[in-house]
C-alpha atoms as a PDB file:
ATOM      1  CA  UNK A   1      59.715  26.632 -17.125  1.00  0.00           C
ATOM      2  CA  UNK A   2      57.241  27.975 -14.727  1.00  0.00           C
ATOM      3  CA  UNK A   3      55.026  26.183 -11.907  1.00  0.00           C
ATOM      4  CA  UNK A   4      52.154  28.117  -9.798  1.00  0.00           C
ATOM      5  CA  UNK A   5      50.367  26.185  -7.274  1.00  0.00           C
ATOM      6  CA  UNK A   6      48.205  28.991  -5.361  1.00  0.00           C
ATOM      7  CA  UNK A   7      48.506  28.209  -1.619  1.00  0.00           C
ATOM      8  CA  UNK A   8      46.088  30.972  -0.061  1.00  0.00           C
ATOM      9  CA  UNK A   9      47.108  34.141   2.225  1.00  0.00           C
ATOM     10  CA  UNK A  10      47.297  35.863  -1.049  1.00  0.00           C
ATOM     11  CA  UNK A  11      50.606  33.900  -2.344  1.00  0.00           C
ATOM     12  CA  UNK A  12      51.305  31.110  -4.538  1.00  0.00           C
ATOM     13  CA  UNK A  13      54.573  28.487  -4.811  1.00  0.00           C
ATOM     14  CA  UNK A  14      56.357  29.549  -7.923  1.00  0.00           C
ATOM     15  CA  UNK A  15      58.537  27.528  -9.094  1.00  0.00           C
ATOM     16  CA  UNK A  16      61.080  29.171 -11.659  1.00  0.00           C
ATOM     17  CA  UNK A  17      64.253  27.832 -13.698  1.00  0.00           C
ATOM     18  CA  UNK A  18      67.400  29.743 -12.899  1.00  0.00           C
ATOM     19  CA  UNK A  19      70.971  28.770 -13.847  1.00  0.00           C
ATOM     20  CA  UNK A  20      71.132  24.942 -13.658  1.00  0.00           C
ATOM     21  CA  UNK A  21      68.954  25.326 -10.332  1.00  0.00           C
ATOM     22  CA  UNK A  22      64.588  24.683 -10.680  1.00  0.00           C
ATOM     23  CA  UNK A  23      64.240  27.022  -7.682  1.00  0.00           C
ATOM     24  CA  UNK A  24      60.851  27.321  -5.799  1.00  0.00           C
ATOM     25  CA  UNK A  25      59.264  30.296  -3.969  1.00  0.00           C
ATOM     26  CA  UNK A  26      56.519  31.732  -1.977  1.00  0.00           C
ATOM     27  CA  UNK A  27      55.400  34.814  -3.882  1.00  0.00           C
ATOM     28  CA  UNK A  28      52.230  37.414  -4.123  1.00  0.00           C
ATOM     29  CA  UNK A  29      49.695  36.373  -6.554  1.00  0.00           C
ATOM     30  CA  UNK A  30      50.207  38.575  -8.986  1.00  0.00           C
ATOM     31  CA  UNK A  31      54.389  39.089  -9.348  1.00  0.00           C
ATOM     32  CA  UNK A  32      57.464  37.842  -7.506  1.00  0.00           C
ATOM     33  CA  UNK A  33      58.254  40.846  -6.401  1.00  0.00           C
ATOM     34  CA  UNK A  34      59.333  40.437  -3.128  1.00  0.00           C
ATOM     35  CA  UNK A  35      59.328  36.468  -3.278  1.00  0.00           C
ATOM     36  CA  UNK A  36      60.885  34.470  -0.551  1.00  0.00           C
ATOM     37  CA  UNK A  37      62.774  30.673  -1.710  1.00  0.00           C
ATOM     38  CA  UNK A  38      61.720  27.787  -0.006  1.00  0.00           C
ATOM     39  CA  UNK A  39      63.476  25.601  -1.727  1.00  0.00           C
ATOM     40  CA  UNK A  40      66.056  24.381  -4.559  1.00  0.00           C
ATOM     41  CA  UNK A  41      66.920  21.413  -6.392  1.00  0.00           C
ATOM     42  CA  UNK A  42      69.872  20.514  -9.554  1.00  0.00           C
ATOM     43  CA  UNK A  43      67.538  20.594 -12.540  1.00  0.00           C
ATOM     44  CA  UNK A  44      69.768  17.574 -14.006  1.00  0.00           C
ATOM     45  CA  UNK A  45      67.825  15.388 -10.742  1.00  0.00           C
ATOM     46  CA  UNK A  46      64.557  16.065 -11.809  1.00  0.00           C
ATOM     47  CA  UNK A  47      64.530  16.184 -15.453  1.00  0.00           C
ATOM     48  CA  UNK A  48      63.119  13.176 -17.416  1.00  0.00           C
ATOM     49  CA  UNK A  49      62.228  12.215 -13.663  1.00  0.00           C
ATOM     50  CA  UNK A  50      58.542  12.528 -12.651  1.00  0.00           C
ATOM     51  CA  UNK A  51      58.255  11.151  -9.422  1.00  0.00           C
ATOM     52  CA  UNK A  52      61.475  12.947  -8.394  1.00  0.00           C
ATOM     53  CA  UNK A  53      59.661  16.443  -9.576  1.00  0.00           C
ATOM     54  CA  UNK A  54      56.458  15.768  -7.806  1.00  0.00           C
ATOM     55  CA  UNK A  55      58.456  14.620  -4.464  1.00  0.00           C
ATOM     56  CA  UNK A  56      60.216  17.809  -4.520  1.00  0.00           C
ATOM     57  CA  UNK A  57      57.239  19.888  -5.093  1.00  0.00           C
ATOM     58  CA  UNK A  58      55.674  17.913  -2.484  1.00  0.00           C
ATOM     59  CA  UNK A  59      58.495  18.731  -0.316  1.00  0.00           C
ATOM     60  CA  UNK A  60      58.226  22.639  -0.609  1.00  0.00           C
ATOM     61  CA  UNK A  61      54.439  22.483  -0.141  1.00  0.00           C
ATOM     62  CA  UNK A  62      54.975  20.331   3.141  1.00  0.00           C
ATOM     63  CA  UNK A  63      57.896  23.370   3.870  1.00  0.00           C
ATOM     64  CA  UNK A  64      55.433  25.838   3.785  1.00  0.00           C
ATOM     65  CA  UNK A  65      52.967  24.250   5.596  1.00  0.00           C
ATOM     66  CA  UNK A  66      55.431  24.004   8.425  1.00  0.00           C
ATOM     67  CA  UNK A  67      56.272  27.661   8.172  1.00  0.00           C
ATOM     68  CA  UNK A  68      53.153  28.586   7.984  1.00  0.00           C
ATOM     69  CA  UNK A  69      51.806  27.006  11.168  1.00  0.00           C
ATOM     70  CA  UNK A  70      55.143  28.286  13.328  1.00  0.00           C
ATOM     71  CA  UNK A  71      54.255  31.783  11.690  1.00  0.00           C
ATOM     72  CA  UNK A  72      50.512  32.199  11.370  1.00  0.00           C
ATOM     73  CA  UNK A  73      49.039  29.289  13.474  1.00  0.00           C
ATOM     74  CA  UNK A  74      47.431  27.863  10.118  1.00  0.00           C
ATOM     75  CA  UNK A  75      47.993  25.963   7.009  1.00  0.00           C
ATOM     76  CA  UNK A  76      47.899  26.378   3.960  1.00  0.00           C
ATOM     77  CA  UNK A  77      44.790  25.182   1.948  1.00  0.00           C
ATOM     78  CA  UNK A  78      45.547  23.638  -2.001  1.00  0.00           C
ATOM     79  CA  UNK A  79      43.874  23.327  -4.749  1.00  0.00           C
ATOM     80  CA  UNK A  80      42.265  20.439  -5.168  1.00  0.00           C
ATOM     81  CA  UNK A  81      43.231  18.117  -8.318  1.00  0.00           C
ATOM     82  CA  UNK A  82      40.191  17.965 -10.578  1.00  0.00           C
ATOM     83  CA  UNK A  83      38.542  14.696 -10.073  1.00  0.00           C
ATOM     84  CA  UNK A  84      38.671  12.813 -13.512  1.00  0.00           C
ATOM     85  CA  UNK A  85      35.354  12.269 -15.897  1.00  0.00           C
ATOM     86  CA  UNK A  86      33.058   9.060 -15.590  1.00  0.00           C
ATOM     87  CA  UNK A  87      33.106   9.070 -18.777  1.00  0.00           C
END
């Protein structure tokens, strides 16, 4: 299972399933080649638990954003959700 939420500064979060562990990282756009972790968290905590996956996602953006500043003076800017039909 695979996540991307692009962040700007030509990287993305990736988050990436690896042995028990749902493991997220800051990588280049096009490969994780040279990707740094942010973050980790026991796949068994957030599976069949929603609002436990988004909090954690939510966590590693908010990490980032906090590196970020320190490092580049900046933040981050996210994708917006799309807003939903009026249908």
């Amino acid at each position: 299972m695979g996540k991307v939420i692009e962040g700007g500064y030509g990287g993305r979060l990736a988050l990436r399933e690896q042995d028990g562990w749902w493991v997220c990282y800051w990588a280049k756009l096009d490969t994780m080649e040279g990707a740094s972790e942010i973050a980790r968290v026991r796949l068994a905590l957030i599976h069949d638990e929603p609002l436990v996956k988004q909090s954690f996602i939510n966590f590693c953006k908010q990490a980032f954003e906090v590196a970020a500043r320190e490092a580049l003076g900046t933040m981050p800017e996210w994708p917006k959700p799309p807003m939903p039909s009026k249908d």
